[in-house]
Protein backbone atom coordinates (compact mmCIF):
# COMPACT_ATOMS: atom_id res chain seq x y z
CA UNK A 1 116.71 -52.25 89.28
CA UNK A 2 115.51 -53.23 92.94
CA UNK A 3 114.69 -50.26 95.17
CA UNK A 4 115.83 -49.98 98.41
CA UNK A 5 113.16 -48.88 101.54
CA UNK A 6 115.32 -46.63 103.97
CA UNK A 7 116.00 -48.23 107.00
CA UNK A 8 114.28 -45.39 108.73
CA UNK A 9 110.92 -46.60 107.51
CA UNK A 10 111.25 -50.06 108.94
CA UNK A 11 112.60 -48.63 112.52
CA UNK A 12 109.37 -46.37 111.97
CA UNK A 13 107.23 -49.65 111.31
CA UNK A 14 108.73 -51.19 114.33
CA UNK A 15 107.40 -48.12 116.48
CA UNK A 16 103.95 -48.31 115.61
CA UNK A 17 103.71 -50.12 118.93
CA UNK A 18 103.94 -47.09 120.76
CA UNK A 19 101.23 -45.68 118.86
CA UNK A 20 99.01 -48.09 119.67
CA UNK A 21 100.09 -49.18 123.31
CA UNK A 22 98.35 -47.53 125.89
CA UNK A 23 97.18 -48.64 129.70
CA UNK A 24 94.33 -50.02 129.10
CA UNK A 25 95.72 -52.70 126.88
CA UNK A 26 98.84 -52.87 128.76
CA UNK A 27 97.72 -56.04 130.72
CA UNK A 28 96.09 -58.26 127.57
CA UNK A 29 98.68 -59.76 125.42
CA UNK A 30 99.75 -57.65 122.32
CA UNK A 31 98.53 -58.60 119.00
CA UNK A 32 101.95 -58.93 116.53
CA UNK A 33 101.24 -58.73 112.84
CA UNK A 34 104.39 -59.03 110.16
CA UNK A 35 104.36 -57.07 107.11
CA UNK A 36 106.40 -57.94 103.82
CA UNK A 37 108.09 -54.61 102.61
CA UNK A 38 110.10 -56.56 99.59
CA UNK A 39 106.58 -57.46 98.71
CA UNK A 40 105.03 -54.45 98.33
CA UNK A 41 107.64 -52.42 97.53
CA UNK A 42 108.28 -54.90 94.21
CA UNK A 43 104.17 -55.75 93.80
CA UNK A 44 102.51 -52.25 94.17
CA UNK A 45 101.96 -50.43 91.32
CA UNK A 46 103.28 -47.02 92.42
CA UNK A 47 106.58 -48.72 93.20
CA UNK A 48 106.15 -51.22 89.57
CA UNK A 49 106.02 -47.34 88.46
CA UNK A 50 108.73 -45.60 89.47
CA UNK A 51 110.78 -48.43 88.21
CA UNK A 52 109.38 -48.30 85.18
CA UNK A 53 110.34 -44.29 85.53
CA UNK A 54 113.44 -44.66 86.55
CA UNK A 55 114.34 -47.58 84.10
CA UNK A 56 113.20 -44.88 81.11
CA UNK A 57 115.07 -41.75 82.82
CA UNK A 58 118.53 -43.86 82.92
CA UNK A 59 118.25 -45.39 79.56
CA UNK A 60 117.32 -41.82 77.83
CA UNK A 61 119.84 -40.47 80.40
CA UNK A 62 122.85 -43.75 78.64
CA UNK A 63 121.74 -42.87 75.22
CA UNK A 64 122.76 -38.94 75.54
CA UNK A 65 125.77 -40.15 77.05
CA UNK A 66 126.51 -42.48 73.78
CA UNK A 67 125.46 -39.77 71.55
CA UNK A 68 128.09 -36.80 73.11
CA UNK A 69 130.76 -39.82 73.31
CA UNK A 70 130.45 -40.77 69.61
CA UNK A 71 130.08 -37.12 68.47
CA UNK A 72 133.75 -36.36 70.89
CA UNK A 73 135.00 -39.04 69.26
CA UNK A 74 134.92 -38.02 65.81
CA UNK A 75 135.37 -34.76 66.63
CA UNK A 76 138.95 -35.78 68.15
CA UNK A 77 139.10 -38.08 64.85
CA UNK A 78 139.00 -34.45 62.73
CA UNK A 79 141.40 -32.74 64.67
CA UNK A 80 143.66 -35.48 64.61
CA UNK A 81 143.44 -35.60 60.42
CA UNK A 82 144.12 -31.40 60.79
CA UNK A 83 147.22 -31.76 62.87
CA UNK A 84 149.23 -31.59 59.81
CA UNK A 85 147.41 -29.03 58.31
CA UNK A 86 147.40 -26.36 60.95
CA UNK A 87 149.64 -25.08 62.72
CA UNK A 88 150.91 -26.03 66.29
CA UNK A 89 149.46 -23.38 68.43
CA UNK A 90 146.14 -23.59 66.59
CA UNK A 91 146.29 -27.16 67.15
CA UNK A 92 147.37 -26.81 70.51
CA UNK A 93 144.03 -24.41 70.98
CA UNK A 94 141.75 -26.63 69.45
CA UNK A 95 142.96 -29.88 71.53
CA UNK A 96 142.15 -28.04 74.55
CA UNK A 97 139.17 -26.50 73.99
CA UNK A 98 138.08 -29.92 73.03
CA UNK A 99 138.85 -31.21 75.96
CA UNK A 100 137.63 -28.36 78.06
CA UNK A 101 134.23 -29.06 76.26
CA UNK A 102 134.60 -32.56 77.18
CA UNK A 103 135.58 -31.84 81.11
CA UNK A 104 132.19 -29.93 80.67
CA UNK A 105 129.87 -32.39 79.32
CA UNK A 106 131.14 -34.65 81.44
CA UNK A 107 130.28 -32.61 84.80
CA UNK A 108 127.06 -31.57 83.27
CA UNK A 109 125.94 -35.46 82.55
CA UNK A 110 127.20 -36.25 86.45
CA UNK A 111 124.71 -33.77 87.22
CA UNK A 112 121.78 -34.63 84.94
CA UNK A 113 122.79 -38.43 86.42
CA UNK A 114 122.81 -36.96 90.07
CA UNK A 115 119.10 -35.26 89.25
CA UNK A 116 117.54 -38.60 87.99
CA UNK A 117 118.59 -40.40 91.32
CA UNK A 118 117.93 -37.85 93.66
CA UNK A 119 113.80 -37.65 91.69
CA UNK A 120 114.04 -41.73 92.26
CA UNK A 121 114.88 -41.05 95.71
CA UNK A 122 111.58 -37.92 96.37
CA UNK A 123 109.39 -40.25 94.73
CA UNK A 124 110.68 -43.40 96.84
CA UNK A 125 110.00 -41.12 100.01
CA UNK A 126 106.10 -40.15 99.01
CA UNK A 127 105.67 -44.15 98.18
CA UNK A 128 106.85 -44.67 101.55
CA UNK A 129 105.03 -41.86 103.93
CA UNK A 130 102.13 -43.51 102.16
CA UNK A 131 102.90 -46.63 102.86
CA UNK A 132 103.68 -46.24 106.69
CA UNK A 133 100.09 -44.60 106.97
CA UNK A 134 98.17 -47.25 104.84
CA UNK A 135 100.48 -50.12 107.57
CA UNK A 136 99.04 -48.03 110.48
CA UNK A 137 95.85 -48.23 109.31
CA UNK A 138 95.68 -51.81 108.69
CA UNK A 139 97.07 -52.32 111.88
CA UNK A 140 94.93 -50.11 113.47
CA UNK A 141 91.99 -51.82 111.88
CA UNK A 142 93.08 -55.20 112.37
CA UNK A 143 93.43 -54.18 116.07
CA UNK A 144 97.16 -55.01 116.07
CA UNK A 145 99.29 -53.22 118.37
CA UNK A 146 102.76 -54.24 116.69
CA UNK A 147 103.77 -54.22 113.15
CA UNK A 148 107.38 -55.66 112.52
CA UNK A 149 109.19 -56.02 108.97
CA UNK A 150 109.05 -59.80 108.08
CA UNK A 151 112.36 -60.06 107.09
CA UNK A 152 113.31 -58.44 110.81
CA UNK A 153 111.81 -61.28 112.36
CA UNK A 154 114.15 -65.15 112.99
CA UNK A 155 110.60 -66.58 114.01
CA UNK A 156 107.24 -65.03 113.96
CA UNK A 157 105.02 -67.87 115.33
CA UNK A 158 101.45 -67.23 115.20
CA UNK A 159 101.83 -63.13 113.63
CA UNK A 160 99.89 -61.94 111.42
CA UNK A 161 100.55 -61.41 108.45
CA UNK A 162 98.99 -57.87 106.99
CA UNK A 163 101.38 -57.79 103.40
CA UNK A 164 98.16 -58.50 100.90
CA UNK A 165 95.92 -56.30 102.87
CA UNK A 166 98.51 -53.03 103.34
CA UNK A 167 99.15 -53.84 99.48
CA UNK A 168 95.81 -53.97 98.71
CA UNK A 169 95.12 -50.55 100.42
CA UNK A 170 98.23 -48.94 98.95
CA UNK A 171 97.64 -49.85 95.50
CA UNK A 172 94.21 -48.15 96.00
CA UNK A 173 95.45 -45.04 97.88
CA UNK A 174 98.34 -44.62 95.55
CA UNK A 175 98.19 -46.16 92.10
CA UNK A 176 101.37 -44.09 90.71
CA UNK A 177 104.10 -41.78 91.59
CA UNK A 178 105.46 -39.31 88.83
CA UNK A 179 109.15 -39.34 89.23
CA UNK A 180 109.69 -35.56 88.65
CA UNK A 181 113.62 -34.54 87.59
CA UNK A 182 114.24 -31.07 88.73
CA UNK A 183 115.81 -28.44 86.07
């Protein structure tokens, strides 16, 4: 599972010029520096992390979803072998309160399924407010005045490159992220 930065935060890396640009530089040529965000956001370890998270949420998540189809299953299987035995307004009852059940579980796994994404999502966002702060401060101390996205960039000439040293920096500042479902 690859996850996605928000285009927000590279718009937000793009603006870091402004951050850094005032007067007094205005007249020297700006420094340019490229940073790698597939890079980092596969390499760090907080990110490696809330794969790993994620990856362990969705399979537990598939396997309770396996378990309440198999156990539907043969409880339709039962009611089917009673259909002779009872009669037709009792079987009538049962079918639909089986299926009621199952309308239920159903809603209630699209929310459990809803919950793991959306934790995915709140623990993507902290990895990335870091991230934009540990860029800035690279930047900052590199004495670069613009930080673009590699992959924004058709040619980037004689940029520099900041990827292994905002990695470097993030991996230190934030070694993990707890994905955290809410009840």
């Amino acid at each position: 599972m690859r996850l996605r930065l928000y285009p927000a935060l590279a718009a937000l890396l793009a603006c870091l010029q402004f951050a850094t640009f005032t007067p007094a530089n205005a007249e020297s040529p700006q420094k340019i520096a490229v940073v790698d965000l597939d890079v980092i956001m596969r390499d760090s370890s907080a990110a490696k992390g809330i794969q790993e998270q994620m990856k362990g949420h969705l399979e537990s998540f598939r396997k309770a979803v396996k378990e309440q189809e198999d156990k539907f299953r043969a409880e339709r299987e039962d009611l089917v072998k009673q259909r002779n035995v009872l009669a037709a307004d009792a079987f009538n009852k049962k079918q639909r309160d089986l299926e009621q059940k199952a309308t239920d579980t159903e809603l209630e796994f699209r929310r459990r399924e809803q919950r793991i994404r959306q934790a995915g999502g709140n623990a993507q966002q902290e990895l990335q407010k870091v991230l934009l702060a540990v860029v800035a401060d690279v930047a900052k101390k590199e004495g670069v005045a613009i930080v673009m996205p590699k992959g924004a960039l058709l040619y980037s000439g004689d940029t520099k490159d900041i990827t292994d040293s905002a990695l470097k920096q993030l991996n230190s500042k934030l070694p993990a992220v707890k994905v955290t479902l809410s009840k």
